[in-house]
C-alpha atoms as a PDB file:
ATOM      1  CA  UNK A   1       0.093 -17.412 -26.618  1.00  0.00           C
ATOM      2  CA  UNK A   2       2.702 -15.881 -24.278  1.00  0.00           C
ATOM      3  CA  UNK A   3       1.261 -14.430 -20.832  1.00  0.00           C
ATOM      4  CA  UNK A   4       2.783 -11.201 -20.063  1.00  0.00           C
ATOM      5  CA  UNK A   5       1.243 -11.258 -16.375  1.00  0.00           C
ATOM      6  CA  UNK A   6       0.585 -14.100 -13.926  1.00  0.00           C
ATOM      7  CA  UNK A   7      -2.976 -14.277 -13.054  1.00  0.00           C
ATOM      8  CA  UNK A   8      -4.287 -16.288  -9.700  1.00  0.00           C
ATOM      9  CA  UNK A   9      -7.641 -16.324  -8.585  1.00  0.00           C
ATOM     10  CA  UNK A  10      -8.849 -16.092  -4.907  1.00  0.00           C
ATOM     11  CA  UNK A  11     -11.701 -17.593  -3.164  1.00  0.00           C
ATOM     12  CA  UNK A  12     -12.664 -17.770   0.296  1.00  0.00           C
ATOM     13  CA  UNK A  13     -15.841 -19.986   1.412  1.00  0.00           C
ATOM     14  CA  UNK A  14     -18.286 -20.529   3.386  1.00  0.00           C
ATOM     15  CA  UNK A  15     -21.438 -22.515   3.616  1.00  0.00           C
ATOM     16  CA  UNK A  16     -21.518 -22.876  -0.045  1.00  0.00           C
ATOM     17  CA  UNK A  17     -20.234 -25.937  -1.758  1.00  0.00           C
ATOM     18  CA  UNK A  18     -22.891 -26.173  -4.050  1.00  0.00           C
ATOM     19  CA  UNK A  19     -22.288 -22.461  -5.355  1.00  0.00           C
ATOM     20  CA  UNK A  20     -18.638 -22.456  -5.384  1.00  0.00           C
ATOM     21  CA  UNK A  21     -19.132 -25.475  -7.753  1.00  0.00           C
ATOM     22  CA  UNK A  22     -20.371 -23.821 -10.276  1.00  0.00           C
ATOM     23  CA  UNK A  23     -18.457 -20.375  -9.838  1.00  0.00           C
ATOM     24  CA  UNK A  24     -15.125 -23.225 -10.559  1.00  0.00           C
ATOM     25  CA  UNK A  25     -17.165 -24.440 -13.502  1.00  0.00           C
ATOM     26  CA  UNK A  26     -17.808 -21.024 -15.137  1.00  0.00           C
ATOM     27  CA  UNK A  27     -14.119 -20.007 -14.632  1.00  0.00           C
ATOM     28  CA  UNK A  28     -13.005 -22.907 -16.740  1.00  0.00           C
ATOM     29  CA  UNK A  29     -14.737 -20.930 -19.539  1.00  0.00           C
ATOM     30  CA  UNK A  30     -12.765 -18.067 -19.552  1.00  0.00           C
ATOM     31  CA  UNK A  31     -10.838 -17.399 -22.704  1.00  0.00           C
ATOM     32  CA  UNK A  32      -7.709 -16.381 -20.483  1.00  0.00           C
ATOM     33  CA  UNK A  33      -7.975 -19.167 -17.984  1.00  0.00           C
ATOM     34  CA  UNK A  34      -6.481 -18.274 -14.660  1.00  0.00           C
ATOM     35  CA  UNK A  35      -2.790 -19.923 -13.869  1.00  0.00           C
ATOM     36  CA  UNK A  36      -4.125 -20.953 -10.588  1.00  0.00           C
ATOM     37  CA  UNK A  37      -7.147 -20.883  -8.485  1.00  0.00           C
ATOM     38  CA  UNK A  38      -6.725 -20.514  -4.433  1.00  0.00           C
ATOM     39  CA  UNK A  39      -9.763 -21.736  -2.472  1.00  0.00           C
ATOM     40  CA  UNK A  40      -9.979 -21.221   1.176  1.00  0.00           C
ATOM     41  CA  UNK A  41     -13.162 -22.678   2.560  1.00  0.00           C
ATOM     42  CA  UNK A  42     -13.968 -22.016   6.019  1.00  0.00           C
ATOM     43  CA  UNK A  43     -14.736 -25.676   6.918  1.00  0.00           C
ATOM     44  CA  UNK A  44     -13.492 -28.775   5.229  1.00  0.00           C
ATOM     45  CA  UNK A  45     -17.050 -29.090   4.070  1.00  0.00           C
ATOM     46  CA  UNK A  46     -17.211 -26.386   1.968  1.00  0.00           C
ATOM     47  CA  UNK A  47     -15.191 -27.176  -0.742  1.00  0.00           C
ATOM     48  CA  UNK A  48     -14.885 -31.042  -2.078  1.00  0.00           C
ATOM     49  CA  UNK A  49     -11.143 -31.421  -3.587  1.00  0.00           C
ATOM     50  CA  UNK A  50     -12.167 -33.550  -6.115  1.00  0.00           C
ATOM     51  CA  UNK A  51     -13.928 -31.400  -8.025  1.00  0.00           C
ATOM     52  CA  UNK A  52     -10.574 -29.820  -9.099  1.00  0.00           C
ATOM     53  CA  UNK A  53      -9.666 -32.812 -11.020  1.00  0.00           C
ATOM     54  CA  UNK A  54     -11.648 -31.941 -14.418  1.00  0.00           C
ATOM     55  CA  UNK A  55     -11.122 -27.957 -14.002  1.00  0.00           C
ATOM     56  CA  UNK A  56      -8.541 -26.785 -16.606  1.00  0.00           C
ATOM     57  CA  UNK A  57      -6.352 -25.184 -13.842  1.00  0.00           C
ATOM     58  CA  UNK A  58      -4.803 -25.960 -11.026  1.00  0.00           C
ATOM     59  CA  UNK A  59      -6.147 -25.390  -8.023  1.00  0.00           C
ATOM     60  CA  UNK A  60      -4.693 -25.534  -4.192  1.00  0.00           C
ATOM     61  CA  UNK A  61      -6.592 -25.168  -0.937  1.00  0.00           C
ATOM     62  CA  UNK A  62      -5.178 -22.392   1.862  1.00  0.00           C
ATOM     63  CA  UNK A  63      -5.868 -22.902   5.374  1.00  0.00           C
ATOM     64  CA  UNK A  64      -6.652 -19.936   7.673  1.00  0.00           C
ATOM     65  CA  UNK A  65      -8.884 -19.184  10.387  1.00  0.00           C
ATOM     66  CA  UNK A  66     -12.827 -18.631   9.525  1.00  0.00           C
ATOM     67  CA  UNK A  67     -13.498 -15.096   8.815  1.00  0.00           C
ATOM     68  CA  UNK A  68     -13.155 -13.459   5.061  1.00  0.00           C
ATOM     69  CA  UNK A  69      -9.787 -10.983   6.021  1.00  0.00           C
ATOM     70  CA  UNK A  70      -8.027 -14.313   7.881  1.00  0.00           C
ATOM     71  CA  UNK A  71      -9.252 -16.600   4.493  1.00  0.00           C
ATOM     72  CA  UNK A  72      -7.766 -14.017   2.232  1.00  0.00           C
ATOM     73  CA  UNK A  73      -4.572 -13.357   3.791  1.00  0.00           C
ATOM     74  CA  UNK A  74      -4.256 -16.827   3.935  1.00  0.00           C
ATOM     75  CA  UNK A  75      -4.568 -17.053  -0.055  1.00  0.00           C
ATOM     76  CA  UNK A  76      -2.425 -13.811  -0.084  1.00  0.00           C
ATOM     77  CA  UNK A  77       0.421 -16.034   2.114  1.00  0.00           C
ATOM     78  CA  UNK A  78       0.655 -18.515  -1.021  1.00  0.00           C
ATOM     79  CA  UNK A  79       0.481 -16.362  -4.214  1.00  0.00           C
ATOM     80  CA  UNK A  80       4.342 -15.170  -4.494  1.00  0.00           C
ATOM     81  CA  UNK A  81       4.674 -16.549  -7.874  1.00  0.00           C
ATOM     82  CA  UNK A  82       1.919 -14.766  -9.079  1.00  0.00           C
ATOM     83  CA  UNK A  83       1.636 -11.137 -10.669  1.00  0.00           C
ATOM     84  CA  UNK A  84      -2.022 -10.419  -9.647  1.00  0.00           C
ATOM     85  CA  UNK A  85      -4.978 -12.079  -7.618  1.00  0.00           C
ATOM     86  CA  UNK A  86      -8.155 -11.550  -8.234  1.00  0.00           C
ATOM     87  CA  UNK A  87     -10.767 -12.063  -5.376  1.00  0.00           C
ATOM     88  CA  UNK A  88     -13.884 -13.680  -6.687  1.00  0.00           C
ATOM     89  CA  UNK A  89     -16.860 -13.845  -3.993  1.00  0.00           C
ATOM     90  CA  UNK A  90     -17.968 -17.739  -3.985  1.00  0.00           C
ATOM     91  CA  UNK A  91     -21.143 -16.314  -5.887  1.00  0.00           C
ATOM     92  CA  UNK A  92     -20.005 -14.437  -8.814  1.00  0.00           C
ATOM     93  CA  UNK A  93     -19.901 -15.359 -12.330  1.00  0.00           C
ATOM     94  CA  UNK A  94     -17.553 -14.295 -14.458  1.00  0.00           C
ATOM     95  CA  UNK A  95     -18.141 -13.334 -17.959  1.00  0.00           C
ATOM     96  CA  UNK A  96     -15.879 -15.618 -20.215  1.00  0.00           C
ATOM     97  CA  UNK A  97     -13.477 -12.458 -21.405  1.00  0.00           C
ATOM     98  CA  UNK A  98     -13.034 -11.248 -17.372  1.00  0.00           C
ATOM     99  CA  UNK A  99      -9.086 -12.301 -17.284  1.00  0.00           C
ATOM    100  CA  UNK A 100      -8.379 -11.524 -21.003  1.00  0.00           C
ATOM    101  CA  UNK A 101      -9.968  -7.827 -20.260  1.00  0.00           C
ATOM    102  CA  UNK A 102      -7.807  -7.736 -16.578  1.00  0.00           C
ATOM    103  CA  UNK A 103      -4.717  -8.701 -18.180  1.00  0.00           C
ATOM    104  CA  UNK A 104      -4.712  -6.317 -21.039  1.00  0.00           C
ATOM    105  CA  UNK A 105      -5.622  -3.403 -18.568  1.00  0.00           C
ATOM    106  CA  UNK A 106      -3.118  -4.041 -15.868  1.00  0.00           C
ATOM    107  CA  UNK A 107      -0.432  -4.969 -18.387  1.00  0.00           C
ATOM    108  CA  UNK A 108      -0.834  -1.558 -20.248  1.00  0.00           C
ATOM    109  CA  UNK A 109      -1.185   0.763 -17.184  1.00  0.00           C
ATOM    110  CA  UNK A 110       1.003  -0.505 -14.749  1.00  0.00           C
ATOM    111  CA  UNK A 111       0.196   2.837 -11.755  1.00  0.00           C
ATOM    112  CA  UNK A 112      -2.728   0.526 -11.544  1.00  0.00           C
ATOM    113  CA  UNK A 113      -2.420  -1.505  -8.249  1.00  0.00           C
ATOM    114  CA  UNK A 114      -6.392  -2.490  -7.911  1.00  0.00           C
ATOM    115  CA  UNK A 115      -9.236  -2.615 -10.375  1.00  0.00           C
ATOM    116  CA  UNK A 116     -12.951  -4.029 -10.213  1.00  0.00           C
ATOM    117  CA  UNK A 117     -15.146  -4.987 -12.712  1.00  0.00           C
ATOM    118  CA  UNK A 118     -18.842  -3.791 -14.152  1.00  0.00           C
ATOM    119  CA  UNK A 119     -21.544  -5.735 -12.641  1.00  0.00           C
ATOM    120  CA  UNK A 120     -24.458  -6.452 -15.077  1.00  0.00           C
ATOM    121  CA  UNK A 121     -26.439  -8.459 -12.422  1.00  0.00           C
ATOM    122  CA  UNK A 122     -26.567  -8.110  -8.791  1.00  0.00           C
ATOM    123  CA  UNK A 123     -28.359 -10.256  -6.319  1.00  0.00           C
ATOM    124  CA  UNK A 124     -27.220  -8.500  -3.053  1.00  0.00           C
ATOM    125  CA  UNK A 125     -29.574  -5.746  -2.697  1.00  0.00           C
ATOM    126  CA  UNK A 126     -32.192  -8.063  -3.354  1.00  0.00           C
ATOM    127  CA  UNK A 127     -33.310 -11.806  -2.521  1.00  0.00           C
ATOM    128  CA  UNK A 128     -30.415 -12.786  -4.532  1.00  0.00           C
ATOM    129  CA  UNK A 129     -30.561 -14.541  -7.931  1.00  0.00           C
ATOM    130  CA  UNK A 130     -29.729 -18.254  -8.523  1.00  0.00           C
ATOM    131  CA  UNK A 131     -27.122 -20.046 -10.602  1.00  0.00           C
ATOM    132  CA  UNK A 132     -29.662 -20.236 -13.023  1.00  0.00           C
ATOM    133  CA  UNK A 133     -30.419 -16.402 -12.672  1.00  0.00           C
ATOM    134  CA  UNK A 134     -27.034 -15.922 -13.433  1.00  0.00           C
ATOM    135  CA  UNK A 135     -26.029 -17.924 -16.458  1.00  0.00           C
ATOM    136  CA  UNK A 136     -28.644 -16.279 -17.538  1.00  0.00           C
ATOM    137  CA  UNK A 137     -27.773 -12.643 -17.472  1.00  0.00           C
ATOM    138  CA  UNK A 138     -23.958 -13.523 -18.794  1.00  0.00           C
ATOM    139  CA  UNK A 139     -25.061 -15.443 -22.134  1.00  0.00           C
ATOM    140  CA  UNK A 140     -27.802 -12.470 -22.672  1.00  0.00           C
ATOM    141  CA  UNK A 141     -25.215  -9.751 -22.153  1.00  0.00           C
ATOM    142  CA  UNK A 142     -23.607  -8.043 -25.246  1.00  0.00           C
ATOM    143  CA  UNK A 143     -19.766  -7.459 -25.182  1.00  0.00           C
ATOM    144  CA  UNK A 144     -20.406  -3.935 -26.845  1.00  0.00           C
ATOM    145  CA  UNK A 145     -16.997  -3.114 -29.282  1.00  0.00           C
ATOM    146  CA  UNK A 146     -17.266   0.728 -28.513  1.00  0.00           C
ATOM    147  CA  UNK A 147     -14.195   1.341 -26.330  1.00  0.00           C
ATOM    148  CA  UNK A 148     -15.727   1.792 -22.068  1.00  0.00           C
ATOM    149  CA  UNK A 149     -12.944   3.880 -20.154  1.00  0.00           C
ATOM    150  CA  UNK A 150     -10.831   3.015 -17.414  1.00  0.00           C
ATOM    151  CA  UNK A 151     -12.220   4.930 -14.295  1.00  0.00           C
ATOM    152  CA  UNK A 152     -10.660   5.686 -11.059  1.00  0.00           C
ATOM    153  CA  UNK A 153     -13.175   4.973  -7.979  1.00  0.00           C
ATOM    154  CA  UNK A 154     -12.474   5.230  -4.694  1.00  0.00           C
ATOM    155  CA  UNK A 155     -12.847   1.437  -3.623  1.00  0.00           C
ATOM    156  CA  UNK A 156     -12.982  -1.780  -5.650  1.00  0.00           C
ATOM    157  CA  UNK A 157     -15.708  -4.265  -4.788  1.00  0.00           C
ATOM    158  CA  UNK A 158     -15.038  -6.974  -2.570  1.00  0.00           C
ATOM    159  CA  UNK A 159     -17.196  -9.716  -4.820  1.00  0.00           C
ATOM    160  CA  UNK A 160     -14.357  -8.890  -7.663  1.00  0.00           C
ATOM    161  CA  UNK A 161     -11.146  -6.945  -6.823  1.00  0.00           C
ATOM    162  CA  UNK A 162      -7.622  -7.310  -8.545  1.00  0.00           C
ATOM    163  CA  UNK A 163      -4.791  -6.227  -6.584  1.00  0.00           C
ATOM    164  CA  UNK A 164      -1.159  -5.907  -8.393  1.00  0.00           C
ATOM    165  CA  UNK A 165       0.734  -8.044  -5.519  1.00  0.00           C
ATOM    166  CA  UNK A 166       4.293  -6.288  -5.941  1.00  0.00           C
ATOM    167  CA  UNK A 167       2.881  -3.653  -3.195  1.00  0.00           C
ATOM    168  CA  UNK A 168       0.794  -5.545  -1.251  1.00  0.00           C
ATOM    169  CA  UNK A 169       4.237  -7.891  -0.672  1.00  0.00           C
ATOM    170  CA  UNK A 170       6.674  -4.758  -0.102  1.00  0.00           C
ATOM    171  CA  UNK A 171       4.864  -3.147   1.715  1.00  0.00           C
ATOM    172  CA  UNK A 172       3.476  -5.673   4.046  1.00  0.00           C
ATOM    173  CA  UNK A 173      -0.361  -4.970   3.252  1.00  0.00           C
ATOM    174  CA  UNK A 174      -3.086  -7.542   4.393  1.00  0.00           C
ATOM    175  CA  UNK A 175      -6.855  -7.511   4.677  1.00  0.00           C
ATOM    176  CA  UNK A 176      -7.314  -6.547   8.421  1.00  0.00           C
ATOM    177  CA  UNK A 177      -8.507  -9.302  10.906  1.00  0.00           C
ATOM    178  CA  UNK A 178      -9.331  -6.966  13.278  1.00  0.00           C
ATOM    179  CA  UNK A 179     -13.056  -7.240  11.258  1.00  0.00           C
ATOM    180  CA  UNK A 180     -14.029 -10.381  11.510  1.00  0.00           C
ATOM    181  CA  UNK A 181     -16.540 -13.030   9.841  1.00  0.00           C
ATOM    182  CA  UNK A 182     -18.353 -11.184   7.192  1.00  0.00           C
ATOM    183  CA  UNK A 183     -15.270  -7.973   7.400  1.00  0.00           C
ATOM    184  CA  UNK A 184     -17.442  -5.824   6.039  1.00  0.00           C
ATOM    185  CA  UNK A 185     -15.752  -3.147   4.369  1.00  0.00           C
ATOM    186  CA  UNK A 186     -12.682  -5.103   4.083  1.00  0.00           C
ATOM    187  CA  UNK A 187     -12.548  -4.262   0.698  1.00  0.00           C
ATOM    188  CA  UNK A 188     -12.445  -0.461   0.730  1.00  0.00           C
ATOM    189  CA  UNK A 189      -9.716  -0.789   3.735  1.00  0.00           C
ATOM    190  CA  UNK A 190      -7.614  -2.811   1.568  1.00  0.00           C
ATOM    191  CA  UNK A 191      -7.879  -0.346  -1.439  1.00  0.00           C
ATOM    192  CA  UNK A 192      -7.126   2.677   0.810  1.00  0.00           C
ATOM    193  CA  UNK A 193      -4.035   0.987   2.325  1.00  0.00           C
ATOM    194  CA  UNK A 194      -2.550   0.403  -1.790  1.00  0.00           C
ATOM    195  CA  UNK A 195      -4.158   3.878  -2.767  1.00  0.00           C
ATOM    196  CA  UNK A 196      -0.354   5.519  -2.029  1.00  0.00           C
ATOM    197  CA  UNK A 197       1.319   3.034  -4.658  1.00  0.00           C
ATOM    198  CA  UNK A 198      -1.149   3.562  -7.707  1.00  0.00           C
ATOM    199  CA  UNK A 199      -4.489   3.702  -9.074  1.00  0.00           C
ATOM    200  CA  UNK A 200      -7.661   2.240  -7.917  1.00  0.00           C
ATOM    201  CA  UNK A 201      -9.934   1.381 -11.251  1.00  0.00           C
ATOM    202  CA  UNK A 202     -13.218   0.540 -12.227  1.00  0.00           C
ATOM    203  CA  UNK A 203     -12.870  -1.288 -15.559  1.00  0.00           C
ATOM    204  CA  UNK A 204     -16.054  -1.794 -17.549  1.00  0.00           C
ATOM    205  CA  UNK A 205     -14.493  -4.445 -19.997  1.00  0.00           C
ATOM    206  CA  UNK A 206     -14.141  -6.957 -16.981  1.00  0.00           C
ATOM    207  CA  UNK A 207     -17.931  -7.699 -16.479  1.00  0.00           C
ATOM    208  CA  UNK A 208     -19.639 -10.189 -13.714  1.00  0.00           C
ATOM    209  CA  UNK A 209     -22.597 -10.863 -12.086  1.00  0.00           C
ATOM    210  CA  UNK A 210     -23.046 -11.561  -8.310  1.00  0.00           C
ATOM    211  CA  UNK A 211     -25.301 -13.448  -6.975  1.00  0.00           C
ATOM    212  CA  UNK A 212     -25.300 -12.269  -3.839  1.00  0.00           C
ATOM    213  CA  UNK A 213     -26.692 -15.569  -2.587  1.00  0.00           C
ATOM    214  CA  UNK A 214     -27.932 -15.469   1.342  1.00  0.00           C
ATOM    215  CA  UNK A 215     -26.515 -18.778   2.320  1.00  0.00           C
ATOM    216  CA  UNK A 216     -23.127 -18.858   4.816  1.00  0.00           C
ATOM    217  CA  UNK A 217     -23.848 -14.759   6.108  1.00  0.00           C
ATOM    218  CA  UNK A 218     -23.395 -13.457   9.134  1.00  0.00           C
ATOM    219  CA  UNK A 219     -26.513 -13.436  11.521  1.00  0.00           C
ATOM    220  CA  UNK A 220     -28.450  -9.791  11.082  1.00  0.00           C
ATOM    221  CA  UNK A 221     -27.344  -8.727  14.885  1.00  0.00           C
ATOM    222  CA  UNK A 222     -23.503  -9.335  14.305  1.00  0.00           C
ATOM    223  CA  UNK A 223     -24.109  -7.573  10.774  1.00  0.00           C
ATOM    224  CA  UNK A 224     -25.664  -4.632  12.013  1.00  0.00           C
ATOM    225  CA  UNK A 225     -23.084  -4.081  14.912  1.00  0.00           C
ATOM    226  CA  UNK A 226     -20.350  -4.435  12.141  1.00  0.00           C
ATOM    227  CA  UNK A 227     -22.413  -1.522  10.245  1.00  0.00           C
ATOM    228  CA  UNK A 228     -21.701   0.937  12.777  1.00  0.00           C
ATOM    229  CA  UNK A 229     -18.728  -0.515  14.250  1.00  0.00           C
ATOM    230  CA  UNK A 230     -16.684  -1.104  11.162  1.00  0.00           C
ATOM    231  CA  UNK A 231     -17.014   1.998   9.614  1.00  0.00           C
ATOM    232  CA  UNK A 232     -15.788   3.806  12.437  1.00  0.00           C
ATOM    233  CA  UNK A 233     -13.071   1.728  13.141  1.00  0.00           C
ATOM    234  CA  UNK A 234     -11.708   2.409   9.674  1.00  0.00           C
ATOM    235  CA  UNK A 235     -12.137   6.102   9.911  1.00  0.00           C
ATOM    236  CA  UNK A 236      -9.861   6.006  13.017  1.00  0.00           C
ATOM    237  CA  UNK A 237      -7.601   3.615  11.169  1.00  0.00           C
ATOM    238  CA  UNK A 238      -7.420   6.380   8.647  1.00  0.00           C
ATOM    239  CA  UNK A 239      -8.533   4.867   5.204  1.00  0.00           C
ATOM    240  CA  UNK A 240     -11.983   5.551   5.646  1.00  0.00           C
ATOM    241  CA  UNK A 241     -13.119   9.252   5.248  1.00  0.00           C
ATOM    242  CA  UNK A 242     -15.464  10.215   7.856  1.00  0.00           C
ATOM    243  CA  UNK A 243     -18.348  11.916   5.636  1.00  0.00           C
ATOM    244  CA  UNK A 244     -18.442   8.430   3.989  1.00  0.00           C
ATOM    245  CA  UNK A 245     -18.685   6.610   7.305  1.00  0.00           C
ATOM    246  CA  UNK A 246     -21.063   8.900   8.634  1.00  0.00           C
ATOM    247  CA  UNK A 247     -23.583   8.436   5.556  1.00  0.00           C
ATOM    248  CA  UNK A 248     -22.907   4.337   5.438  1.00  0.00           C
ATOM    249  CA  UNK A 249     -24.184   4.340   9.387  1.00  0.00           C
ATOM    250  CA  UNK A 250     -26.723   6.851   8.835  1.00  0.00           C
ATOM    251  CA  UNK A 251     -28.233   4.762   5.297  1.00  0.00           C
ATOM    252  CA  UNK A 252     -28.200   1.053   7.754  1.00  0.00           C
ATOM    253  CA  UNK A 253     -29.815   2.823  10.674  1.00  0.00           C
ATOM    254  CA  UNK A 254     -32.456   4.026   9.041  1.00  0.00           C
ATOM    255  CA  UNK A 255     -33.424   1.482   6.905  1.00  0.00           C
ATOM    256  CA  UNK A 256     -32.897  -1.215   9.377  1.00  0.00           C
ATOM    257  CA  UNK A 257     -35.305   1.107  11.922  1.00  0.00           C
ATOM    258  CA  UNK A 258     -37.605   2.048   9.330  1.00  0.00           C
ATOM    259  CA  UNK A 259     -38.437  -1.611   7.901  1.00  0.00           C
ATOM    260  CA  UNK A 260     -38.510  -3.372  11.120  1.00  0.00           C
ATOM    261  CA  UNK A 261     -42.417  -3.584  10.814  1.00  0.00           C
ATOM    262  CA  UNK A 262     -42.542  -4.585   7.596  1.00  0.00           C
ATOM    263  CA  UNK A 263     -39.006  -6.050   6.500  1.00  0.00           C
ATOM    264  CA  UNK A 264     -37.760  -7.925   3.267  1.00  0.00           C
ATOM    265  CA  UNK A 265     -38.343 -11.682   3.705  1.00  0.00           C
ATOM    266  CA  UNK A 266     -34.514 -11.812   3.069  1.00  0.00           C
ATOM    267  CA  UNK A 267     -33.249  -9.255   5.468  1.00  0.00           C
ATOM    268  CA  UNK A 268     -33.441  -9.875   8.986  1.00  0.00           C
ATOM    269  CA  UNK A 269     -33.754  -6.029   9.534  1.00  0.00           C
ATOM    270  CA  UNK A 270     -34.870  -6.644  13.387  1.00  0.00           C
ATOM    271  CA  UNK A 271     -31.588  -8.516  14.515  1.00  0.00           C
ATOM    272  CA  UNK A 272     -29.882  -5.479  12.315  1.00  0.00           C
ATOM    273  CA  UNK A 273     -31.823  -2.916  13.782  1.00  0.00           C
ATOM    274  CA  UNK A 274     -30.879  -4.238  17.333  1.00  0.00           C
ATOM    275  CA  UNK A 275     -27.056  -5.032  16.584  1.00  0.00           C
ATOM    276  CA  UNK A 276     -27.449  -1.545  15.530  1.00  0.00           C
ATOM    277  CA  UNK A 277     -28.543  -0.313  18.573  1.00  0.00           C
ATOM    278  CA  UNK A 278     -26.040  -2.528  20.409  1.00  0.00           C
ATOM    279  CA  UNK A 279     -23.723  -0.676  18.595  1.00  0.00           C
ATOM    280  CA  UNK A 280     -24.371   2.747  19.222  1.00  0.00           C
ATOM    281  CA  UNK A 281     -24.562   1.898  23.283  1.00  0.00           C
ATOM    282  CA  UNK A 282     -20.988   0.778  22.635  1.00  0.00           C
ATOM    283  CA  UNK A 283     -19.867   4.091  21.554  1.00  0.00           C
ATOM    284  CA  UNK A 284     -21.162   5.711  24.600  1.00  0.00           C
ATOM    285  CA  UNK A 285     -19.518   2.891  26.683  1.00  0.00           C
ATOM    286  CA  UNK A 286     -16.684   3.768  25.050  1.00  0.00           C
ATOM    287  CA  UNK A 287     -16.074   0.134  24.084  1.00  0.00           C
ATOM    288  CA  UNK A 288     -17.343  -0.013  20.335  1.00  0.00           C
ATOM    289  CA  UNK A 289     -14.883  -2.015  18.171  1.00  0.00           C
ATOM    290  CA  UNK A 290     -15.725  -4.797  15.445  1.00  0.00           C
ATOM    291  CA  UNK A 291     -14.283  -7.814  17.289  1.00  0.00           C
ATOM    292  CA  UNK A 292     -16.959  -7.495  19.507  1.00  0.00           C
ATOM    293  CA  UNK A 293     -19.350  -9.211  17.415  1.00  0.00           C
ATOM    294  CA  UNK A 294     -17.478 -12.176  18.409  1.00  0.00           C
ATOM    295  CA  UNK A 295     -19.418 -12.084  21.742  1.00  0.00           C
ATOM    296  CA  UNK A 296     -23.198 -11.710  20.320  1.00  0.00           C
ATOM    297  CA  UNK A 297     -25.423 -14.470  20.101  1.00  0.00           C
END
């Protein structure tokens, strides 16, 4: 069948060879196979090359610096020849009719320049699931017939986001490396940068599950200086609204503070807390910016 759009995947790793094995393995079940997969691993450990041999799609390593914006633009450097690229988190599954479902919605609405998908599983508010886990909750799902809308959100999320690559290239858009490591929130500054061009969409028809797997994160001080520090920087970039800034800092602070005593086995809520804190004395200093977990232990 003809292709009316050409579809790359993206994939930057770290710490998870294992994982990223089988996230490969489950995309060479999709009924609209990808025309090419991009893995950037953040170590030559991460991702073995000859596992691509018995995928049903090509698939070429980028090189970039460690850190998920760098390892993204780095996939975003290569994929000229390509229509759209999806970004796929190391740990999420896709359900086999993800790319079919993509394809058919960016092909008939072309104002839309990023979409996400619906996530039936999700392991990062929790301990995280397994591969198992995972499997699991795609081959018990039920692709419903009834007709789920196209939605307009205000940010795609990072574990699955399709960007149309005709503005990203024209206009000179990249992830920004000014967060680094874990970039959290890269995702929404990305979306907010393309927002001018066309729509952002939540499409319910591409479905996933993320395993949100624990393995390869940031330690919990760096992470909870990036939850103050990141959201602030992007409101002062200007594609972050303040109100939402405000209530992201506000939601980390007090849970990291408020389960200190008694925290998730998971979480590391007292190296949050405290990159919190280290955070906030920043501010006053005047010297709060995200690169600055670069210098924490």
């Amino acid at each position: 069948m003809e292709r009316s759009l050409k579809i790359a995947v993206g994939i930057a790793t770290s710490g998870r060879p294992a994982i990223l094995r089988e996230t490969l393995r489950e995309l060479s079940r999709q009924s609209r196979l990808p025309d090419c997969v991009f893995v950037c691993p953040a170590d030559r450990t991460d991702y073995d090359a000859a596992e691509a041999v018995s995928l049903p799609f090509p698939v070429f390593v980028a090189k970039g610096p460690r850190g998920l914006c760098h390892q993204r633009n780095a996939i975003i450097d290569l994929a000229h020849a390509f229509d759209v690229l999806v970004f796929f988190d190391d740990d999420f599954l896709a359900f086999p009719s993800y790319l079919a479902e993509l394809e058919q919605c960016f092909t008939a609405q072309p104002e839309i320049v990023a979409a996400t998908g619906h996530i039936i599983a999700d392991g990062a508010s929790g301990p995280g699931l397994n591969v198992a886990a995972g499997l699991g909750a795609l081959a018990s799902f039920e692709d419903a017939t009834i007709e789920r809308p196209v939605t307009d959100t205000y940010t795609a999320y990072g574990c699955n986001m399709a960007v149309r690559l005709a503005p990203v290239y024209e206009n000179g858009l990249r992830f920004d490396e000014a967060l680094p490591l874990y970039a959290w929130l890269e995702d929404v500054d990305l979306c907010r940068q393309l927002k001018p061009y066309g729509r952002i969409v939540k499409n319910a028809r591409m479905v996933g599950v993320h395993l949100g797997h624990k393995g390869g994160r940031t330690s919990g001080v760096r992470y909870g200086y990036s939850q103050i520090a990141n959201p602030l920087y992007l409101w002062r970039k200007g594609t972050f609204r303040f109100n939402l800034a405000l209530d992201h800092m506000a939601r980390n602070f007090l849970a990291n503070s408020g389960k200190m005593l008694r925290p998730e086995p998971w979480v590391d809520r007292r190296g949050r807390a405290y990159g919190n804190a280290l955070a906030l004395l920043d501010l006053v200093r005047g010297r709060l910016h995200p690169t600055r977990i670069l210098d924490l232990d």
